[in-house]
Protein backbone atom coordinates (compact mmCIF):
# COMPACT_ATOMS: atom_id res chain seq x y z
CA UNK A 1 0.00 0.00 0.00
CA UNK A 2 1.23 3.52 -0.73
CA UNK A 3 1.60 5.60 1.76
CA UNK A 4 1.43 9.71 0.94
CA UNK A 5 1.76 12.85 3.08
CA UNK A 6 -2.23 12.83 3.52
CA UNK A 7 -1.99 9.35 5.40
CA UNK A 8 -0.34 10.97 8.03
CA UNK A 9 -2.02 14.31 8.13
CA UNK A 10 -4.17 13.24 11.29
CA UNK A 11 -1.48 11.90 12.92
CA UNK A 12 0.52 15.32 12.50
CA UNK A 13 -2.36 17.21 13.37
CA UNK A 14 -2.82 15.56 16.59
CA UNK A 15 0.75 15.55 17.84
CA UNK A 16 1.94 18.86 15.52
CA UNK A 17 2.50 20.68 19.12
CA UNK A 18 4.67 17.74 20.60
CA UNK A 19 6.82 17.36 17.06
CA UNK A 20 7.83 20.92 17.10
CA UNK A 21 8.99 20.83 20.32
CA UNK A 22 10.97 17.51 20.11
CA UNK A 23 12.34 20.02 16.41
CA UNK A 24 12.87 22.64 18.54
CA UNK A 25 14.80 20.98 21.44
CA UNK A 26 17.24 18.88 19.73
CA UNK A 27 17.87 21.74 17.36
CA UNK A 28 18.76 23.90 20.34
CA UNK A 29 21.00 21.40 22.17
CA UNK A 30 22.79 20.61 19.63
CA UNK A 31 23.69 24.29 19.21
CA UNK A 32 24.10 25.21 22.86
CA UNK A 33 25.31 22.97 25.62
CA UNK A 34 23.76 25.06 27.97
CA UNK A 35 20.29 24.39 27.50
CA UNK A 36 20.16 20.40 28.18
CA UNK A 37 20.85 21.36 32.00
CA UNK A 38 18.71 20.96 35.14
CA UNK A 39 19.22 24.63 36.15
CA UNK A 40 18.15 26.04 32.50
CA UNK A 41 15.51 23.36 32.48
CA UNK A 42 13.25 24.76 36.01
CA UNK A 43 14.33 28.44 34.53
CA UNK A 44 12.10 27.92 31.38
CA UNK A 45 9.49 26.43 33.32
CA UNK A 46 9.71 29.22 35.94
CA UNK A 47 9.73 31.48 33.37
CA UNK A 48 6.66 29.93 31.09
CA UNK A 49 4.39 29.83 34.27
CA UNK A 50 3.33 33.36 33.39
CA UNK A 51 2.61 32.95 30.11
CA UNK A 52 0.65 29.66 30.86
CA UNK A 53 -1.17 31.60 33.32
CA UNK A 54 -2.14 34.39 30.79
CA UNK A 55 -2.98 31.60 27.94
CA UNK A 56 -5.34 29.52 30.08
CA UNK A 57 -7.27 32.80 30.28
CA UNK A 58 -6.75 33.23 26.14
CA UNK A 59 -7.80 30.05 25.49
CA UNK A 60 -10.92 30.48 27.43
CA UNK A 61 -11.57 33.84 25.45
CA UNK A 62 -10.48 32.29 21.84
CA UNK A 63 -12.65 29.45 22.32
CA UNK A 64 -15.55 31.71 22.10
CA UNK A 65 -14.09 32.98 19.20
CA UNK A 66 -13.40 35.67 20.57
CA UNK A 67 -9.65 37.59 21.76
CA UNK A 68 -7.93 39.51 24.52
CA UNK A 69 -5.00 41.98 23.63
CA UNK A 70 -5.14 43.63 26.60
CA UNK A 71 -3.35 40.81 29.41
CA UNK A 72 -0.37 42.47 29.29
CA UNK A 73 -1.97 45.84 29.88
CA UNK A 74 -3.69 44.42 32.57
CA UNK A 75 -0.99 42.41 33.84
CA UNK A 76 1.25 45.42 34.02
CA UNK A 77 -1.55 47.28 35.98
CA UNK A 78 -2.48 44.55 38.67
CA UNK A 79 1.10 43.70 39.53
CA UNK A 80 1.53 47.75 40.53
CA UNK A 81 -1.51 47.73 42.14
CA UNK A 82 0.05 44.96 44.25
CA UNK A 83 3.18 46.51 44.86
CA UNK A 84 1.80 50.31 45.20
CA UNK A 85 -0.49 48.40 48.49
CA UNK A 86 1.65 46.35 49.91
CA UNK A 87 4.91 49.07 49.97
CA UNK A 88 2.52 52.88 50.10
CA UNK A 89 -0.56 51.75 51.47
CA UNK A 90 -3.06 54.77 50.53
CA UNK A 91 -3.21 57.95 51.42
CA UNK A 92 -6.83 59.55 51.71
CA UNK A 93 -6.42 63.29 49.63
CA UNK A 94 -7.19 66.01 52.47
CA UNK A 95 -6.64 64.07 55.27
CA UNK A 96 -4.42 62.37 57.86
CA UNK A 97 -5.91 59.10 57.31
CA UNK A 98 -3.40 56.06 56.08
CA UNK A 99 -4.72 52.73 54.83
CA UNK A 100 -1.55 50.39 54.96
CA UNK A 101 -2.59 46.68 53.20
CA UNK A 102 -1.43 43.40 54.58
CA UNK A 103 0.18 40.84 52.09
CA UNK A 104 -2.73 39.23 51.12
CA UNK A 105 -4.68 42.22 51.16
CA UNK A 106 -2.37 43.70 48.80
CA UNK A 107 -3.11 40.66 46.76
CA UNK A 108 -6.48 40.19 46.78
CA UNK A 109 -6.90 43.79 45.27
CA UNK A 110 -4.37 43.10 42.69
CA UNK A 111 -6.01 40.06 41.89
CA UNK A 112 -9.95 42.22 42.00
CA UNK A 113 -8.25 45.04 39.69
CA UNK A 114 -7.03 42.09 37.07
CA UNK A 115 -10.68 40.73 37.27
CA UNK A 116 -12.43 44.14 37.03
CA UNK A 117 -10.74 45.13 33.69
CA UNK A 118 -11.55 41.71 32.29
CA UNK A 119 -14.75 42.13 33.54
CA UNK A 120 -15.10 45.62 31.51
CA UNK A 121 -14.12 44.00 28.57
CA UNK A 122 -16.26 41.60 28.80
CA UNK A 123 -19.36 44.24 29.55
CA UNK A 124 -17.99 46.67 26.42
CA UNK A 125 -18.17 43.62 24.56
CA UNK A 126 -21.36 42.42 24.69
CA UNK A 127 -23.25 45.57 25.67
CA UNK A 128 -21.86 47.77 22.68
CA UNK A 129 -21.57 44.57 20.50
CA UNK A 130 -17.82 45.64 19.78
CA UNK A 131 -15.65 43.56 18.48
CA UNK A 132 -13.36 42.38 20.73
CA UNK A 133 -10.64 43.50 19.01
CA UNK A 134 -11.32 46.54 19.37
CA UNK A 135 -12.92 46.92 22.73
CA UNK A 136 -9.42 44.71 24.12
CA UNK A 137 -7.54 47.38 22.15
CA UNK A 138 -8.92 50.38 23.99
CA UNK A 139 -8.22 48.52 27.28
CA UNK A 140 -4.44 47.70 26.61
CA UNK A 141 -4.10 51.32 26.36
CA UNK A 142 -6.27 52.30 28.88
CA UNK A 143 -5.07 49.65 31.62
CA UNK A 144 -1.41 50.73 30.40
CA UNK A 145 -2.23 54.31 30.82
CA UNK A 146 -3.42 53.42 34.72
CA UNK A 147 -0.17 51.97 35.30
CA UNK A 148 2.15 54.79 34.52
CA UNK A 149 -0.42 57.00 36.74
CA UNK A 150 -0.55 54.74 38.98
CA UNK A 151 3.36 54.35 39.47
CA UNK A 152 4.47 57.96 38.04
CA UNK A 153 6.71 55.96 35.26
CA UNK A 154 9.21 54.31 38.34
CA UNK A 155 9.32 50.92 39.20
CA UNK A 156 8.05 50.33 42.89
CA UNK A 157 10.67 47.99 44.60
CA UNK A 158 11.12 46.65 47.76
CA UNK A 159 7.84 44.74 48.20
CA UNK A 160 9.57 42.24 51.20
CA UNK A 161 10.44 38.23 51.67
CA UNK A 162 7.36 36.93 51.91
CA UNK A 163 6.14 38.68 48.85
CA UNK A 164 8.98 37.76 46.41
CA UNK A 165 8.88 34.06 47.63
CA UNK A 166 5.98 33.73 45.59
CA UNK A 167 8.13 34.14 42.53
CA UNK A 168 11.68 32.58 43.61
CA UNK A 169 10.58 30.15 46.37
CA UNK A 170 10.83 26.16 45.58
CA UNK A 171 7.82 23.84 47.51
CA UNK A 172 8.79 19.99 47.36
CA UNK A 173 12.08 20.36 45.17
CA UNK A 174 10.08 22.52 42.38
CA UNK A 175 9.16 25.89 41.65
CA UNK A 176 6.16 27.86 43.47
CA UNK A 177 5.35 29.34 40.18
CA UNK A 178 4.98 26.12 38.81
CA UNK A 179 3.07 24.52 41.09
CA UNK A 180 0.39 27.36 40.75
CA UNK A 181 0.16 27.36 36.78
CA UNK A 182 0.02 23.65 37.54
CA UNK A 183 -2.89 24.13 39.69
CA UNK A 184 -4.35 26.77 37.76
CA UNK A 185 -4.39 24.37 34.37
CA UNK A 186 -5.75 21.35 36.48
CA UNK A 187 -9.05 23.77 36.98
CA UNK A 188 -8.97 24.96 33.56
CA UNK A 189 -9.05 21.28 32.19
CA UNK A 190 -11.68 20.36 34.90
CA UNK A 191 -14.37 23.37 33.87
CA UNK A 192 -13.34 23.28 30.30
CA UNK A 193 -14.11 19.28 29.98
CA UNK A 194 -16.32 18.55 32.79
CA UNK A 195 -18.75 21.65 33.39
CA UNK A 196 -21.77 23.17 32.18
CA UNK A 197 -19.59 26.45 32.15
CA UNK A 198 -17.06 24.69 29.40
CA UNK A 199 -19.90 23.20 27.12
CA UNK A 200 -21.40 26.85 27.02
CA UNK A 201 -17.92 27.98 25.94
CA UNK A 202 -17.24 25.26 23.01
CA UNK A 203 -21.08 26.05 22.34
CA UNK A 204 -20.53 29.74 21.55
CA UNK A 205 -17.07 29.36 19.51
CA UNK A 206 -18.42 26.81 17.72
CA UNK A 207 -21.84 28.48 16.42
CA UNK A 208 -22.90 31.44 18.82
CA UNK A 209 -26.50 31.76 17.06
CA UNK A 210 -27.17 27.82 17.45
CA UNK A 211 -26.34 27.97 21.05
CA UNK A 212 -28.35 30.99 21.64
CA UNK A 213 -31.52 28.85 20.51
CA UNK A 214 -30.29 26.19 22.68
CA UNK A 215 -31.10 28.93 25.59
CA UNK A 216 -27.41 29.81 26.09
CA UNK A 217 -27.18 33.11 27.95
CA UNK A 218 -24.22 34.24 25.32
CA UNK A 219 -23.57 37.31 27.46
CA UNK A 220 -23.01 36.15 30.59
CA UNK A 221 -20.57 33.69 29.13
CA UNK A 222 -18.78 35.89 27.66
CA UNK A 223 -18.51 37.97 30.64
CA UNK A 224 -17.58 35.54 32.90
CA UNK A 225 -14.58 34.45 30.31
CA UNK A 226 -12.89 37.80 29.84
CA UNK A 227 -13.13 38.30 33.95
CA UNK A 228 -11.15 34.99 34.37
CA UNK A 229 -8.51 36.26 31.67
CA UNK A 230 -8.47 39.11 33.63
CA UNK A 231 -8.11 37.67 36.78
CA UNK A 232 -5.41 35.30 35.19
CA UNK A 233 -3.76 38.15 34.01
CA UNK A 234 -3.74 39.63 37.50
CA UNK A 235 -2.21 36.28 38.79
CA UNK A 236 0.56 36.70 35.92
CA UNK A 237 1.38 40.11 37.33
CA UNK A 238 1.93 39.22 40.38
CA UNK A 239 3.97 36.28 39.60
CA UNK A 240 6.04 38.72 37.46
CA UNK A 241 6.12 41.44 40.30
CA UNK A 242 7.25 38.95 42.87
CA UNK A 243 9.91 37.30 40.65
CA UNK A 244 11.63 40.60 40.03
CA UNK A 245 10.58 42.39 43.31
CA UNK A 246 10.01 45.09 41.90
CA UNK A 247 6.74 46.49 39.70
CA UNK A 248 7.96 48.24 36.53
CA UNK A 249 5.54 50.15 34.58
CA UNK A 250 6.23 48.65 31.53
CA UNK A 251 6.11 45.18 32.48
CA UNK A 252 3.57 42.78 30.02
CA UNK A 253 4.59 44.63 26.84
CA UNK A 254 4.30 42.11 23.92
CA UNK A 255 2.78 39.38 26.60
CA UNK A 256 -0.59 39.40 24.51
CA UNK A 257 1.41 37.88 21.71
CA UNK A 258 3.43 35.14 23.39
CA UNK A 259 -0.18 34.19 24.91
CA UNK A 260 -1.76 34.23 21.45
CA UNK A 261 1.04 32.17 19.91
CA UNK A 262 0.72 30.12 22.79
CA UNK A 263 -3.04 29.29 22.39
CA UNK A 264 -2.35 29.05 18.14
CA UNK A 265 0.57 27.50 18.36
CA UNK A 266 -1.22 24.21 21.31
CA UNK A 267 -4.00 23.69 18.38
CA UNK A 268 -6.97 26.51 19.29
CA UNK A 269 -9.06 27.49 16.43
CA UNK A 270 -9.04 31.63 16.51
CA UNK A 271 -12.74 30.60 14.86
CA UNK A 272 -13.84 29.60 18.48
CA UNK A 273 -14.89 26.38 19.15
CA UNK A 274 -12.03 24.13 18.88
CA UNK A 275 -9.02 23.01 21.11
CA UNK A 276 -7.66 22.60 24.44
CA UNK A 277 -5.83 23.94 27.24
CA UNK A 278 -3.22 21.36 27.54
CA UNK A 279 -2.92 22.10 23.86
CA UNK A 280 -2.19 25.86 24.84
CA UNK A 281 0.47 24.57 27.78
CA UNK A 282 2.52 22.53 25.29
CA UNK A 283 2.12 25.70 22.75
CA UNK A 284 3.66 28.15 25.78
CA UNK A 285 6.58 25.46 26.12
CA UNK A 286 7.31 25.95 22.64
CA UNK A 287 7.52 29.72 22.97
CA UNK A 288 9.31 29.58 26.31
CA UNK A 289 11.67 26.85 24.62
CA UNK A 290 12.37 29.22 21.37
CA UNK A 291 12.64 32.44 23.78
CA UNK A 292 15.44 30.11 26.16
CA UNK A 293 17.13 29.12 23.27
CA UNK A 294 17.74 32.66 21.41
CA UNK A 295 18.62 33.98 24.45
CA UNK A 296 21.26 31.30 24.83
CA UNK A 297 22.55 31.92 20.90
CA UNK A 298 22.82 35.31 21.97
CA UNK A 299 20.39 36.47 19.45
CA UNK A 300 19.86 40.26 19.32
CA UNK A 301 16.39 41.14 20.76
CA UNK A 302 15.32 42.99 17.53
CA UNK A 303 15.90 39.48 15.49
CA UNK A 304 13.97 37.60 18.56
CA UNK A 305 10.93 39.55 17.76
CA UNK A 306 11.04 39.09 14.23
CA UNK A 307 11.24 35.17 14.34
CA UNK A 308 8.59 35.26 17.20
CA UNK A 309 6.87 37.32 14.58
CA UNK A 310 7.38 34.83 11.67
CA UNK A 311 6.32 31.27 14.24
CA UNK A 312 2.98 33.31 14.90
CA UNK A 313 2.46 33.66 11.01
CA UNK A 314 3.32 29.97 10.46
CA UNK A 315 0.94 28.97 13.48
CA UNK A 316 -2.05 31.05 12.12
CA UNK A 317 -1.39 29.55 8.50
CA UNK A 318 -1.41 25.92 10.12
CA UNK A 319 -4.86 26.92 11.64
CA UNK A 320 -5.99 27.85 8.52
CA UNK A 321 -5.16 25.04 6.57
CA UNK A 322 -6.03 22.39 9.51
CA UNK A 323 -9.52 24.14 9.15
CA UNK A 324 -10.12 23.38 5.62
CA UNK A 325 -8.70 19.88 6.42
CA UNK A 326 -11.47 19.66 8.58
């Protein structure tokens, strides 16, 4: 029997995210014998952990067919937040009065701000009937705006040990930050597979005027999608702040892409309606894996963007052309 390319399309559909990886890897180690090490090997996964944080949330968002370029806006904004609290506290204009925050107070409002943007997205959205595009467009700039207010353009440092431990502590021999984009992926699987919540969400990307006649309540699933990219966001940020210690007012710039590449890259459909958040965590090990190893080459950062640049193409033409397979 003859075999042809086409006899193994579904294979390399299914497993396209795990043979670019194994590509990717051996190309790498064979050019740097830096990256096969254990230390290089927790500091890609410590350093993906925010970007599979900020996916989950994409994938969510895609799924519906929908997008969010505003996580590293938001990201950017919660993590100050955060760090403004927890080293300022707030001073009440005209008066005497000082509010100082406790750690997790600090974090709970980082974590409400993330959730409140996404939240606001997610109202524009569906109340205006914008297209998200453009409504997650306004709120990059807007959330991005609210940062440099917020911080008057300097980072805000010294935000204590039990704050940066979040980002640079180890529990059991591996990295905290690992352990919660573990956690955080575990629930994502769980709703997206397993809940009413997830159907709805497959439902809408897949046909959003079918599942309206099916009684879907389209807005509030939309709503309740770009609030947990937002809150996701918000848990990026302050994985970010906490790593460095320190909440610069440009942090997140570009993140919206790596999360998009991310969630293209694992298998999701920018249609809506198709793919998987594991498919999205092996798609942010790719990028964290290509981002490791240009750093180790000693790429220039201008050429880094521009193959980043040229892998999202490729991605989004794979999409494309795995659609009309289908």
């Amino acid at each position: 029997m003859q075999l042809t390319l086409n006899s193994y399309r579904p294979f390399i559909t299914k497993f396209q995210s795990l043979i670019a990886l194994f590509i990717l890897c051996l190309g790498i180690s064979l050019m740097s014998d830096k990256f096969m090490t254990v230390a290089n090997f927790w500091n890609v996964l410590r350093q993906i952990s925010v970007n599979v944080c900020i996916s989950t949330g994409m994938t969510l968002v895609v799924l519906t067919a929908g997008i969010d370029l505003s996580v590293g806006s938001v990201l950017a904004l919660s993590g100050a937040i955060t760090a403004g609290l927890l080293r300022n506290g707030i001073q009440l204009p005209s008066s005497n009065l000082y509010i100082g925050f406790t750690l997790l107070g600090a974090t709970l409002a980082g974590l409400l701000t993330g959730s409140g943007l996404g939240w606001f997205n997610g109202w524009a959205i569906t109340r205006f009937k914008l297209p998200p595009f453009v409504a997650t467009l306004a709120m990059l700039t807007i959330a991005r705006g609210l940062t440099m207010l917020w911080t008057e353009g300097f980072p805000i440092t010294g935000l204590g040990d039990s704050f940066t431990f979040l980002g640079t502590g180890w529990f059991l021999g591996i990295p905290l930050p690992v352990w919660l984009s573990g956690i955080i992926v575990a629930i994502a699987v769980l709703v997206t597979n397993k809940t009413r919540l997830g159907r709805y969400i497959y439902a809408i990307g897949g046909s959003e005027s079918a599942a309206r006649l099916s009684g879907v309540n389209i807005n509030k699933i939309k709503i309740a999608v770009y609030t947990i990219a937002g809150a996701l966001a918000a848990v990026g940020g302050l994985l970010v702040t906490s790593r460095l210690d320190s909440a610069q007012p440009n942090a997140g710039t570009s993140y919206e892409l790596d999360s998009i590449a991310a969630v293209v890259i694992g298998g999701t459909s920018l249609s809506g309606g198709r793919g998987s958040i594991l498919g999205t965590v092996q798609g942010a090990i790719i990028i964290g894996v290509l981002n490791n190893g240009l750093v180790l080459l000693n790429v220039s950062p201008f050429w880094q963007q521009v193959v980043k640049g040229f892998v999202i193409l490729l991605a989004v033409i794979i999409d494309k052309s795995n659609s009309k397979a289908d």
